[in-house]
C-alpha atoms as a PDB file:
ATOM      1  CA  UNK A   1       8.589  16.448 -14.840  1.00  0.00           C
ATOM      2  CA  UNK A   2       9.509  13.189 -13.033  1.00  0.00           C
ATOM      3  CA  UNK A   3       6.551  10.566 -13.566  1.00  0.00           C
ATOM      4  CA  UNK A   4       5.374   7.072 -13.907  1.00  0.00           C
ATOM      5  CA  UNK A   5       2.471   6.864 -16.689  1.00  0.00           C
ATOM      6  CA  UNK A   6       0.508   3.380 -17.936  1.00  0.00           C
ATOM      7  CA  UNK A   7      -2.065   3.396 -20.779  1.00  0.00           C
ATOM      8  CA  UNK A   8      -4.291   0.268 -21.129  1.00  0.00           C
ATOM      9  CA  UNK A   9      -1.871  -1.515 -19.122  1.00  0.00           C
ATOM     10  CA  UNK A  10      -2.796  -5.232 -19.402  1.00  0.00           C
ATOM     11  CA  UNK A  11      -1.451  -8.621 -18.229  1.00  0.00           C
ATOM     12  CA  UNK A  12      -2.730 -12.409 -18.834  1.00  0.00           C
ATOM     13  CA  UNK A  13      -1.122 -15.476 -18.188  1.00  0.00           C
ATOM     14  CA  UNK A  14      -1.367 -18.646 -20.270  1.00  0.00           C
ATOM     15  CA  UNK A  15      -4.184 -20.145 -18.113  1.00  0.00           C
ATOM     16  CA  UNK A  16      -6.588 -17.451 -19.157  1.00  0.00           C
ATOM     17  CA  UNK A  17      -6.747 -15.236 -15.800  1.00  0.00           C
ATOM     18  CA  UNK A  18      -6.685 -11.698 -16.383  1.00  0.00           C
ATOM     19  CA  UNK A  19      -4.615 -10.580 -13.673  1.00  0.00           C
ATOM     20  CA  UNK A  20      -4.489  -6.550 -14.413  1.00  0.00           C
ATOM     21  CA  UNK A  21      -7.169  -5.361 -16.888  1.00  0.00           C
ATOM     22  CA  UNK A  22      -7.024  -2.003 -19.096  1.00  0.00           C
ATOM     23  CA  UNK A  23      -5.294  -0.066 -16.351  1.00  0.00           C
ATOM     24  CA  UNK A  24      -4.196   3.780 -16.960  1.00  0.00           C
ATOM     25  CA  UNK A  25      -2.570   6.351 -14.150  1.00  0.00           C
ATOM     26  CA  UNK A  26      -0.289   8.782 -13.795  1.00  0.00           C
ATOM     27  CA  UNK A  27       1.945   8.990 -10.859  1.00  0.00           C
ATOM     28  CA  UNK A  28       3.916  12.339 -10.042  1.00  0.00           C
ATOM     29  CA  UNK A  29       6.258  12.688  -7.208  1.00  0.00           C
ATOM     30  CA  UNK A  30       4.833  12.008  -3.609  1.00  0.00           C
ATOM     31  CA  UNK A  31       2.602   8.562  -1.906  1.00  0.00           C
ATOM     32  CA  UNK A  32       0.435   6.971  -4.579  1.00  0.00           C
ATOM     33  CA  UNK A  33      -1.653   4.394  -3.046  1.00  0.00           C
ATOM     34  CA  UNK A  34      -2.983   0.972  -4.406  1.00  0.00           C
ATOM     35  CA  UNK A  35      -5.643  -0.373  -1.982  1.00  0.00           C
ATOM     36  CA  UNK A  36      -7.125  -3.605  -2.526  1.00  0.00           C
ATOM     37  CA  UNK A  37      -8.314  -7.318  -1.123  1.00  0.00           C
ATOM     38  CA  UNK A  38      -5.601 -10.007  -1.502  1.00  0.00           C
ATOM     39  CA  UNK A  39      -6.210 -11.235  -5.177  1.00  0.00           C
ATOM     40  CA  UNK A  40      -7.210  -8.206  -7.048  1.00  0.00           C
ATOM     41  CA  UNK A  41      -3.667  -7.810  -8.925  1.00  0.00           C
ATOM     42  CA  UNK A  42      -2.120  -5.530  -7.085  1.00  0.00           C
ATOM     43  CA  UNK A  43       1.397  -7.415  -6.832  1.00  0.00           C
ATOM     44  CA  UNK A  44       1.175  -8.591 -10.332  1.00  0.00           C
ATOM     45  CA  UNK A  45       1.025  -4.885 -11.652  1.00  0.00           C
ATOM     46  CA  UNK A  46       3.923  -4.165  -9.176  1.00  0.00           C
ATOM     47  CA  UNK A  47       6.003  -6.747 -10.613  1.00  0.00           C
ATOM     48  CA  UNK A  48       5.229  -5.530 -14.056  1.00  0.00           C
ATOM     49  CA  UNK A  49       6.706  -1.689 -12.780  1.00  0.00           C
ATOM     50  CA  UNK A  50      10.095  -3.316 -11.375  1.00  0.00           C
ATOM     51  CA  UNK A  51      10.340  -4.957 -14.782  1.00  0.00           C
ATOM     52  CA  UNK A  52      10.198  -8.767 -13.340  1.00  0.00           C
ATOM     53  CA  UNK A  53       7.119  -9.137 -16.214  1.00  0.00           C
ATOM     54  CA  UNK A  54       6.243  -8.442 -19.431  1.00  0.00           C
ATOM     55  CA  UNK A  55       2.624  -6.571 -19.984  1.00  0.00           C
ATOM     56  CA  UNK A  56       1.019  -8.698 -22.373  1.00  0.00           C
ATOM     57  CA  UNK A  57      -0.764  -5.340 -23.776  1.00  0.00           C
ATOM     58  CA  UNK A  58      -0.379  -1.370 -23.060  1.00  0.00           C
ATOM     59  CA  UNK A  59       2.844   0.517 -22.276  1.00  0.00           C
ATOM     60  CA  UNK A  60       4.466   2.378 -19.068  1.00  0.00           C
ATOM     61  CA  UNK A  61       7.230   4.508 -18.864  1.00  0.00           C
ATOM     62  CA  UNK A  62       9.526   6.066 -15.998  1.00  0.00           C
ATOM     63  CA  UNK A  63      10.217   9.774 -16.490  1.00  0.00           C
ATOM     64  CA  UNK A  64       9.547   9.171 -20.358  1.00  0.00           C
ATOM     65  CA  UNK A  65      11.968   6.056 -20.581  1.00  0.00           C
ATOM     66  CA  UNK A  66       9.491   3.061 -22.052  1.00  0.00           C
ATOM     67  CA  UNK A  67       9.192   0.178 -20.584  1.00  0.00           C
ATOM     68  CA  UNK A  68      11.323  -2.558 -22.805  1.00  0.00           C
ATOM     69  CA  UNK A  69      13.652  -5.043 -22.986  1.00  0.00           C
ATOM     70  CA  UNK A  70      16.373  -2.412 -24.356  1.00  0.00           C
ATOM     71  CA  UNK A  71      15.574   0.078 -21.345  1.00  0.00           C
ATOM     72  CA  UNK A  72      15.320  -2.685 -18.346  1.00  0.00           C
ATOM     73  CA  UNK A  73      18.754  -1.974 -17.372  1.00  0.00           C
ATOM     74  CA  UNK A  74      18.282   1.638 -17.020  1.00  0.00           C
ATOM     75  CA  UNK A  75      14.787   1.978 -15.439  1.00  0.00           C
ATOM     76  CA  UNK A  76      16.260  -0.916 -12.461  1.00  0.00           C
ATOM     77  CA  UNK A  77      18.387   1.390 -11.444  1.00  0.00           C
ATOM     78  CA  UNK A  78      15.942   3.779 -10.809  1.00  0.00           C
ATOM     79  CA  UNK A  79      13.973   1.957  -8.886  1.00  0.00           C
ATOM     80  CA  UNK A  80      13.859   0.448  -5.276  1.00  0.00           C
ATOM     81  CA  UNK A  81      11.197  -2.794  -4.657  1.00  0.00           C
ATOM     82  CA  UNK A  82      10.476  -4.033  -1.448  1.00  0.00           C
ATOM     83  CA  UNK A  83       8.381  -7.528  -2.091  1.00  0.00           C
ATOM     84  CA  UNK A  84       5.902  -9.279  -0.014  1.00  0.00           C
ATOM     85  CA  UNK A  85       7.503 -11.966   0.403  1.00  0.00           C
ATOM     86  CA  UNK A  86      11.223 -11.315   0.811  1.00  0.00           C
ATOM     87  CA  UNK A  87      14.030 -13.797   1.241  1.00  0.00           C
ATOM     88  CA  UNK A  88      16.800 -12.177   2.987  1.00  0.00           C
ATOM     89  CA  UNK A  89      20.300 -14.072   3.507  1.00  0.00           C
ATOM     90  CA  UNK A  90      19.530 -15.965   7.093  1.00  0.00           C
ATOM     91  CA  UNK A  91      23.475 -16.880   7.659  1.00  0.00           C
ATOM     92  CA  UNK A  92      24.250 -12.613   7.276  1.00  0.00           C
ATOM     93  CA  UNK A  93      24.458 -10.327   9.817  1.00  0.00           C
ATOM     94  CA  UNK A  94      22.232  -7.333   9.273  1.00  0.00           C
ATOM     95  CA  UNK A  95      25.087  -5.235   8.117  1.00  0.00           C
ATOM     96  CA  UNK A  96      26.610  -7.745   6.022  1.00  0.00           C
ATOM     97  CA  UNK A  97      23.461  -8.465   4.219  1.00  0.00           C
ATOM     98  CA  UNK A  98      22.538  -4.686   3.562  1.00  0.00           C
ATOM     99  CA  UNK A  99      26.480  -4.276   2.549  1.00  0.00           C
ATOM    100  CA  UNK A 100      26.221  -7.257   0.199  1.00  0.00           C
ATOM    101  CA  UNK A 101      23.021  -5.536  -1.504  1.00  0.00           C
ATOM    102  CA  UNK A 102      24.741  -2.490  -1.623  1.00  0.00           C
ATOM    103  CA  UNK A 103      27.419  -4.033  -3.842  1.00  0.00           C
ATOM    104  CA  UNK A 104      25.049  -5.945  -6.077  1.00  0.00           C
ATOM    105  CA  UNK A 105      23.282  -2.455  -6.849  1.00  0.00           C
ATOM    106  CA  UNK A 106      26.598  -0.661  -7.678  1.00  0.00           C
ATOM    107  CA  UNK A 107      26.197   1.731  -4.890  1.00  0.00           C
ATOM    108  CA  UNK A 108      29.910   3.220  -3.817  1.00  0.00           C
ATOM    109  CA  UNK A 109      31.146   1.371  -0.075  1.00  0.00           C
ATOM    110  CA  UNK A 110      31.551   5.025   1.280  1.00  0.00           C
ATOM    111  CA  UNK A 111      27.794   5.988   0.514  1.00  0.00           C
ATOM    112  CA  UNK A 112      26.346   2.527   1.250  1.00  0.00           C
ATOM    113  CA  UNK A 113      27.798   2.689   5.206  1.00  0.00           C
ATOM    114  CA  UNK A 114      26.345   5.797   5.633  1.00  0.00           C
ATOM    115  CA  UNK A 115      23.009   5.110   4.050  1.00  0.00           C
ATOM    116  CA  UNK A 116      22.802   1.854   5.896  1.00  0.00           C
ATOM    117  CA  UNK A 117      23.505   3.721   9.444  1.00  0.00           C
ATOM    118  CA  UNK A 118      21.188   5.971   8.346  1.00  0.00           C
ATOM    119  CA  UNK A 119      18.476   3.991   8.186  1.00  0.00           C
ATOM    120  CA  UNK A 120      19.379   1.460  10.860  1.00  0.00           C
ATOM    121  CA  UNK A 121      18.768   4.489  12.721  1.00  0.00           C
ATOM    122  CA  UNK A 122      15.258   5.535  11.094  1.00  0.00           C
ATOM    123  CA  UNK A 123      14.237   2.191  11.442  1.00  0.00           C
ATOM    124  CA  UNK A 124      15.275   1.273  15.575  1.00  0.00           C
ATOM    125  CA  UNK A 125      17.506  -1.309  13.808  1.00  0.00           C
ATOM    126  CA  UNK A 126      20.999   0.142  15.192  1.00  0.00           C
ATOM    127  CA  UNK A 127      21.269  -1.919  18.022  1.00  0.00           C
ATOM    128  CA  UNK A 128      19.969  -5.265  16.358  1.00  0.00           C
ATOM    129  CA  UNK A 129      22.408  -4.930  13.387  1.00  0.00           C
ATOM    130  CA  UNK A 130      24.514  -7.874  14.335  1.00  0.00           C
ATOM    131  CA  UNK A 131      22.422 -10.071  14.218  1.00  0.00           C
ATOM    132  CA  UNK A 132      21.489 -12.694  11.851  1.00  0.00           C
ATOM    133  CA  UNK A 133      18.796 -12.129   9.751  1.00  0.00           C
ATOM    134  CA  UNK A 134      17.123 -16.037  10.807  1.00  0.00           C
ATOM    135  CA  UNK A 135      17.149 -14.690  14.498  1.00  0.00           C
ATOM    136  CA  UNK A 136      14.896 -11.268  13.373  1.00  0.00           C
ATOM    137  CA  UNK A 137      11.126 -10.996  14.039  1.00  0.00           C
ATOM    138  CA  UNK A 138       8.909 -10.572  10.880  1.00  0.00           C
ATOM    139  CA  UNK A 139       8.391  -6.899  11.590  1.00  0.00           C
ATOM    140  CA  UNK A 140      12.539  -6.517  11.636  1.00  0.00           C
ATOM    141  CA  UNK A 141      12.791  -8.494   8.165  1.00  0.00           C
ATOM    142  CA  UNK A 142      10.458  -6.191   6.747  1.00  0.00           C
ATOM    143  CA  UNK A 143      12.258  -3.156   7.957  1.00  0.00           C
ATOM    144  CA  UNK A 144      15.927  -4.759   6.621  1.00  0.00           C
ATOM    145  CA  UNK A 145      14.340  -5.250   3.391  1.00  0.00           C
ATOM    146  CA  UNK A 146      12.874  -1.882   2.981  1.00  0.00           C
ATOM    147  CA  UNK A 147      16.357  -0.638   3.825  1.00  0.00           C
ATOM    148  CA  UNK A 148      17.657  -3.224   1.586  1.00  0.00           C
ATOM    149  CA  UNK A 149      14.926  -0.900  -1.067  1.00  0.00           C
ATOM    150  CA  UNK A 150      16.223   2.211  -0.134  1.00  0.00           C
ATOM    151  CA  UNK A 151      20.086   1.541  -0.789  1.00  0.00           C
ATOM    152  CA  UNK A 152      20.603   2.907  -4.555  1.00  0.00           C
ATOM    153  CA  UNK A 153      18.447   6.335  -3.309  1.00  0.00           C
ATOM    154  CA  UNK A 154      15.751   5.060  -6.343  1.00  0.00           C
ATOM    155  CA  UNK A 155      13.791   7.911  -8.186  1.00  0.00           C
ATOM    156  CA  UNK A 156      10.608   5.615  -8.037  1.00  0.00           C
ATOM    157  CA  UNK A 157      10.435   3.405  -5.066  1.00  0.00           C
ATOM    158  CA  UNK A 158       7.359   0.287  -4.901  1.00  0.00           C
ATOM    159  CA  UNK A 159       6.499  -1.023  -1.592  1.00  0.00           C
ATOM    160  CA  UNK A 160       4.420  -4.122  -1.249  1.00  0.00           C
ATOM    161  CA  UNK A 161       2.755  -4.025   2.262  1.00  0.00           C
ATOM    162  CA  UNK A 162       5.595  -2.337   3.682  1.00  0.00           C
ATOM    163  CA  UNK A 163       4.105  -2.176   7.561  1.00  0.00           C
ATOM    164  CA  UNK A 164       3.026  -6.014   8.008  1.00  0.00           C
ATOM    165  CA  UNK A 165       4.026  -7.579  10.927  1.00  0.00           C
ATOM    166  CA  UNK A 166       4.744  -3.974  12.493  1.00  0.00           C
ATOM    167  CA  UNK A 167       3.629  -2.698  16.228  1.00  0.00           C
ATOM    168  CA  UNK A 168       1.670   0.403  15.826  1.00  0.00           C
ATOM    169  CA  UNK A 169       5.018   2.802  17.100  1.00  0.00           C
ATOM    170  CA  UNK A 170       6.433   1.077  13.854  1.00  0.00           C
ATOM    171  CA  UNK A 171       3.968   1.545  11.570  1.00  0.00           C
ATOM    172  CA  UNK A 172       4.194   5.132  12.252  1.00  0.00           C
ATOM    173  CA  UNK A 173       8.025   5.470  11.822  1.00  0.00           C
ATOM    174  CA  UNK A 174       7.691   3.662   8.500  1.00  0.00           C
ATOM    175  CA  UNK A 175       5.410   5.551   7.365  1.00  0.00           C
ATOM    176  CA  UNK A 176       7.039   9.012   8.458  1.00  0.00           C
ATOM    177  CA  UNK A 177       9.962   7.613   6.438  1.00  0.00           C
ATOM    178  CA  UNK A 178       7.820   7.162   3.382  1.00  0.00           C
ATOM    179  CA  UNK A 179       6.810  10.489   3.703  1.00  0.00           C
ATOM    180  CA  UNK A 180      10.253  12.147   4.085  1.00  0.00           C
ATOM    181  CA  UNK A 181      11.599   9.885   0.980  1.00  0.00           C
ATOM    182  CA  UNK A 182       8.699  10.673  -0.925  1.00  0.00           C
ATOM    183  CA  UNK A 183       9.215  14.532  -1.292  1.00  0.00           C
ATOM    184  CA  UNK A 184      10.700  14.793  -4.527  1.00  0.00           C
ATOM    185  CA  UNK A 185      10.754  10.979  -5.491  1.00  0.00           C
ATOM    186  CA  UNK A 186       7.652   8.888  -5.939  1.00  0.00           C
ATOM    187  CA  UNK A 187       6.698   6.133  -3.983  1.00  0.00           C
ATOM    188  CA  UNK A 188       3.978   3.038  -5.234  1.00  0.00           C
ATOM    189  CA  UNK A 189       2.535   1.682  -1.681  1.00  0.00           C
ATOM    190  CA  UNK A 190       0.804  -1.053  -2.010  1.00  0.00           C
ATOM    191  CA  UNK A 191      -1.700  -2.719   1.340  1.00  0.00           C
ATOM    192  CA  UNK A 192      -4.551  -3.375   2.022  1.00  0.00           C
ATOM    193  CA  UNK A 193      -5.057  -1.570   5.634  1.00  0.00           C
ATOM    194  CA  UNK A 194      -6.681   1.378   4.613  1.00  0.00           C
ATOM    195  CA  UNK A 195      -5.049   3.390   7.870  1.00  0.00           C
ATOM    196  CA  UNK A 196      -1.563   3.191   6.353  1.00  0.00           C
ATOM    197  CA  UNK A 197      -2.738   5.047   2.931  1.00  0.00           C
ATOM    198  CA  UNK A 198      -4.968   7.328   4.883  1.00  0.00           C
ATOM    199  CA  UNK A 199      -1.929   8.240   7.030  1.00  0.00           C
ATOM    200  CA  UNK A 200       0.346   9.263   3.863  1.00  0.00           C
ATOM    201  CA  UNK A 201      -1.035   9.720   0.628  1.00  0.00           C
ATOM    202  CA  UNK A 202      -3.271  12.190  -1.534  1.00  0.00           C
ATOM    203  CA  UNK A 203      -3.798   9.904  -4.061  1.00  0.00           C
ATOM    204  CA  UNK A 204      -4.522   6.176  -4.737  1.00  0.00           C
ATOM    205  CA  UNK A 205      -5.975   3.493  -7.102  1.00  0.00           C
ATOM    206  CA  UNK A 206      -8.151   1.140  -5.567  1.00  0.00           C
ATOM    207  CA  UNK A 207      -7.974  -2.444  -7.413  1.00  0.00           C
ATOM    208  CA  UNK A 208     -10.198  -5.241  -7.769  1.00  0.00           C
ATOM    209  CA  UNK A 209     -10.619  -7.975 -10.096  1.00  0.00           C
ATOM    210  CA  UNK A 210      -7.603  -6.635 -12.217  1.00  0.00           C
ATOM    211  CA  UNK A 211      -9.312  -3.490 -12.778  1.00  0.00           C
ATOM    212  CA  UNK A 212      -9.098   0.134 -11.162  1.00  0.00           C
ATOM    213  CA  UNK A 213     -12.597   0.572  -9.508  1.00  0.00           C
ATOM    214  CA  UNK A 214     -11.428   3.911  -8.609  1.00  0.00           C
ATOM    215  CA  UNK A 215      -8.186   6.375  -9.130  1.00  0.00           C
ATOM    216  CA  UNK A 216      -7.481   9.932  -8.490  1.00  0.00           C
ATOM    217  CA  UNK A 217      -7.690  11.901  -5.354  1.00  0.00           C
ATOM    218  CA  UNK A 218      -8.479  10.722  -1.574  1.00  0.00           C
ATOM    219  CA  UNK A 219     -10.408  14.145  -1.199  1.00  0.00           C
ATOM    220  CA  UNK A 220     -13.111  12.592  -4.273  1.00  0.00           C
ATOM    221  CA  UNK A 221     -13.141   9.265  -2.529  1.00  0.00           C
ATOM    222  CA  UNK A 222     -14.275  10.408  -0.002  1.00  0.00           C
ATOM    223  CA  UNK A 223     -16.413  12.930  -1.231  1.00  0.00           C
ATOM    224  CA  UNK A 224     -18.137  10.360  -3.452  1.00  0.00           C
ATOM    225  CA  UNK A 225     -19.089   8.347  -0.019  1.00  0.00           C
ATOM    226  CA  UNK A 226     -20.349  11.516   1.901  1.00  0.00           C
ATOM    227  CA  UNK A 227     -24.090  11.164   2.794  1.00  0.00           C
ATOM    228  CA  UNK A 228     -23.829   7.602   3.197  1.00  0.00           C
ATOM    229  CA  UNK A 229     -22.323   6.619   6.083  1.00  0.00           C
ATOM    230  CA  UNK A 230     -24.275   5.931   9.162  1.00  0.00           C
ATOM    231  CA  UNK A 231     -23.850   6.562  13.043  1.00  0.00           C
ATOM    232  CA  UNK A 232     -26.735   3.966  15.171  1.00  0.00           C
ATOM    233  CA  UNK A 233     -26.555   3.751  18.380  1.00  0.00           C
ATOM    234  CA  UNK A 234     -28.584   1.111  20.522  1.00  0.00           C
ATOM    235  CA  UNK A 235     -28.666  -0.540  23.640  1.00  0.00           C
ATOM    236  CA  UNK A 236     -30.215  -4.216  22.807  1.00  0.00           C
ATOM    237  CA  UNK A 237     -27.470  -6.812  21.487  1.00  0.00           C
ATOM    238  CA  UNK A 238     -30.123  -8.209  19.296  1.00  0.00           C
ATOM    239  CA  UNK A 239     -30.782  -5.345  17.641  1.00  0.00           C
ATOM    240  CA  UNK A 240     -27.433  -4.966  16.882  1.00  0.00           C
ATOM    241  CA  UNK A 241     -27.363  -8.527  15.536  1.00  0.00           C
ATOM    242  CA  UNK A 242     -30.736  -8.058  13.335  1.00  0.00           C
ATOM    243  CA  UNK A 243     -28.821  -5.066  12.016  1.00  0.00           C
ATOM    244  CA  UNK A 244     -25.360  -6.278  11.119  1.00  0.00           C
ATOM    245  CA  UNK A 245     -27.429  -9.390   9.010  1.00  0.00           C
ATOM    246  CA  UNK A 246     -29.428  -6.679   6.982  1.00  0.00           C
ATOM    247  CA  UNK A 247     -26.805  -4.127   6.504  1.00  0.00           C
ATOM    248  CA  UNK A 248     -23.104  -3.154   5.222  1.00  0.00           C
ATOM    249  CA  UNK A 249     -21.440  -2.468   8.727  1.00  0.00           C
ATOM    250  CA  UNK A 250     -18.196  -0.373   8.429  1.00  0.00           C
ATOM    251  CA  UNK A 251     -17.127  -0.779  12.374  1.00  0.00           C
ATOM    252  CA  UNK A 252     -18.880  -1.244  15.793  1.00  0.00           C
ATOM    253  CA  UNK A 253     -17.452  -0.553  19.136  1.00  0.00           C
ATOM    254  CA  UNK A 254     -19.061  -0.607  22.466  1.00  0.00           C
ATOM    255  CA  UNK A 255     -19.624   2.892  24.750  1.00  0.00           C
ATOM    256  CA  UNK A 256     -21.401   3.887  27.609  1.00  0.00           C
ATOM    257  CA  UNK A 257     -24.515   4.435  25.740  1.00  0.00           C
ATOM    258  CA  UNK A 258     -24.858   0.492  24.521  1.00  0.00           C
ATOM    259  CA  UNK A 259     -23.809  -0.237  20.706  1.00  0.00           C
ATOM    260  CA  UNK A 260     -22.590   2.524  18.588  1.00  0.00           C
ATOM    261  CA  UNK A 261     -22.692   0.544  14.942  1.00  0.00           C
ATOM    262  CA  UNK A 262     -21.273   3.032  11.683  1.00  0.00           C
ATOM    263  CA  UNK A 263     -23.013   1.674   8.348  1.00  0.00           C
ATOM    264  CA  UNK A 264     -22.328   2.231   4.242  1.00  0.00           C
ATOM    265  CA  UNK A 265     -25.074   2.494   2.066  1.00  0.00           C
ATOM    266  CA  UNK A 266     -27.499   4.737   0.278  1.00  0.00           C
ATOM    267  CA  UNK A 267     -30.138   4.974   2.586  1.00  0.00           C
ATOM    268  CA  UNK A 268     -29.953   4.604   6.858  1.00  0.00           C
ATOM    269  CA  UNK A 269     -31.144   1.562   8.028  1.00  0.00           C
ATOM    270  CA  UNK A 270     -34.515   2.024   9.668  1.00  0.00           C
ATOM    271  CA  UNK A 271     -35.782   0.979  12.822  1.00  0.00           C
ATOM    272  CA  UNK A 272     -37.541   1.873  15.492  1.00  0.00           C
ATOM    273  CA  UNK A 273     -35.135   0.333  17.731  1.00  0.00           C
ATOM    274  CA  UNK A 274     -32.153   2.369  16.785  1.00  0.00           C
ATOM    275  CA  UNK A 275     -31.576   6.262  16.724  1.00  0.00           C
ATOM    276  CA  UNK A 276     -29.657   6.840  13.122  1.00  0.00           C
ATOM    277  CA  UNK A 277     -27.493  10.205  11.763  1.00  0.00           C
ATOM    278  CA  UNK A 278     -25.238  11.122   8.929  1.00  0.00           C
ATOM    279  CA  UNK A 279     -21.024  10.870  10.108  1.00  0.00           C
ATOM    280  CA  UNK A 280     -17.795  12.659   9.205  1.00  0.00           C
ATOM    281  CA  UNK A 281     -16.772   9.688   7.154  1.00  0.00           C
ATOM    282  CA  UNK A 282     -12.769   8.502   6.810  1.00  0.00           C
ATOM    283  CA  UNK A 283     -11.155   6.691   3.784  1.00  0.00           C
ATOM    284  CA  UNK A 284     -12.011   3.290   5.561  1.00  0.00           C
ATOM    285  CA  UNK A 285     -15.699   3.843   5.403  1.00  0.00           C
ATOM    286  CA  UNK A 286     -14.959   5.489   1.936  1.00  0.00           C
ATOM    287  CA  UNK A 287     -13.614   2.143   0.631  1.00  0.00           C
ATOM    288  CA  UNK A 288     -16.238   0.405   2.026  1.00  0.00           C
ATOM    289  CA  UNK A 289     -19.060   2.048   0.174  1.00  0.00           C
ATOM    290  CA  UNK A 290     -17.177   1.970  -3.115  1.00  0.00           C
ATOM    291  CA  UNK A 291     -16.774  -2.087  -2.442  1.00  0.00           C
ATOM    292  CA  UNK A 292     -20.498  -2.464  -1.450  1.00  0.00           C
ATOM    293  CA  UNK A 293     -21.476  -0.299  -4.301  1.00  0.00           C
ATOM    294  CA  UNK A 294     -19.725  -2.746  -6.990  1.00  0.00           C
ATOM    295  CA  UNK A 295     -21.100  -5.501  -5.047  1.00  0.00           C
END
């Protein structure tokens, strides 16, 4: 069976920083999240999975081809990488850009046009195809250069915060397309908005420091924050204020009651101010208790 597998996966650089620390997974086919705060190593291990570093200690293979020098060749192309930062060609058209790629990654002229109308299409980039890729929006150069990931149809495909710079129609389209590509392939998405992974995956890694604080299924994440999150509602603003200062709070929105205020933690925070009751939780607040726990 198709799979991506790391044991003690491990990467330093020459200045001493530990960038990914002891890392293990297994990835099958389908979404496989990586959640975590800018810093925690998330694009590091990514570039170590498209083969752009060298672990300094641990191995990784794709579908039981290790990760070496010798087997580079063969494990690019398998895979598709959409970066963070991602320099497209700004005197190209669109098309010409996405037809130049196309080339570079051996894929046949025939099967290139129609993958690149294809997802021109998916991606509401049809009608802006002619233009050059200087003149796009942020949210359109990330949507070229996903296509731009898509192009050799990879067996393992690594997105590095895929939806930034999106409108929330977008985000939704991108991810739908994730899901449809991700049926019998598997896809590494990396972000830190906790909506897009809750939106598309069953499982995830969530990184910090170089090291997995958590990884397996979004059902035990969540289970393992059930029981403490926290509904308070109140109608003084300085209540609210006393409260935020002494407690983890996961969101706050205003209603017709006054303050409704959702907290993480162990125990509800007590008052006699504020009326307090156990919530159907979602991965955002599960995140946030696993955080605040380490912390």
């Amino acid at each position: 069976m198709m799979g991506v597998t790391a044991k003690n996966l491990t990467v330093r650089f020459k200045n001493g920083t530990t960038a990914v620390d002891h890392v293990n997974f297994q990835m099958d086919h389908g979404i496989y999240g990586l959640l975590g705060e800018n810093g925690a190593g998330k694009t590091t291990l990514m570039r170590v999975l498209t083969t752009i570093l060298e672990p300094t200690q641990g191995t990784v293979s794709l579908d039981g081809i290790e990760y070496c020098e010798k087997n580079y060749g063969k494990i690019r192309k398998r895979i598709g990488y959409l970066p963070q930062e991602l320099n497209l060609y700004p005197d190209l058209t669109v098309r010409e850009c996405l037809e130049y790629l196309g080339e570079l990654s051996g894929v046949p002229a025939g099967e290139c046009r129609e993958r690149i109308d294809s997802y021109l299409e998916k991606t509401s980039l049809t009608e802006h195809q002619k233009k050059k890729n200087r003149q796009l929006s942020g949210g359109m150069k990330r949507r070229v250069g996903l296509i731009q990931a898509l192009l050799n149809d990879p067996e393992f495909l690594i997105v590095d915060e895929p939806t930034t710079g999106l409108d929330p129609e977008e985000r939704i389209r991108i991810r739908n397309l994730l899901v449809d590509f991700s049926r019998d392939r598997i896809v590494l998405f990396s972000t830190h908005v906790v909506e897009d992974l809750a939106a598309t995956c069953s499982q995830l890694a969530v990184m910090r420091k170089g090291r997995f604080l958590y990884e397996g299924s979004v059902i035990r994440l969540l289970n393992q924050a059930r029981g403490h999150v926290w509904l308070c509602e109140t109608d003084s603003e300085e209540t609210a204020r006393e409260l935020e200062q002494r407690f983890r709070v996961a969101s706050r929105q205003y209603t017709e009651r006054g303050m409704s205020m959702k907290f993480v933690g162990d125990e509800p925070p007590e008052s006699g101010k504020i009326r307090c009751r156990p919530v159907e939780i979602t991965l955002e607040d599960a995140y946030l208790y696993l955080m605040n726990r380490e912390e």
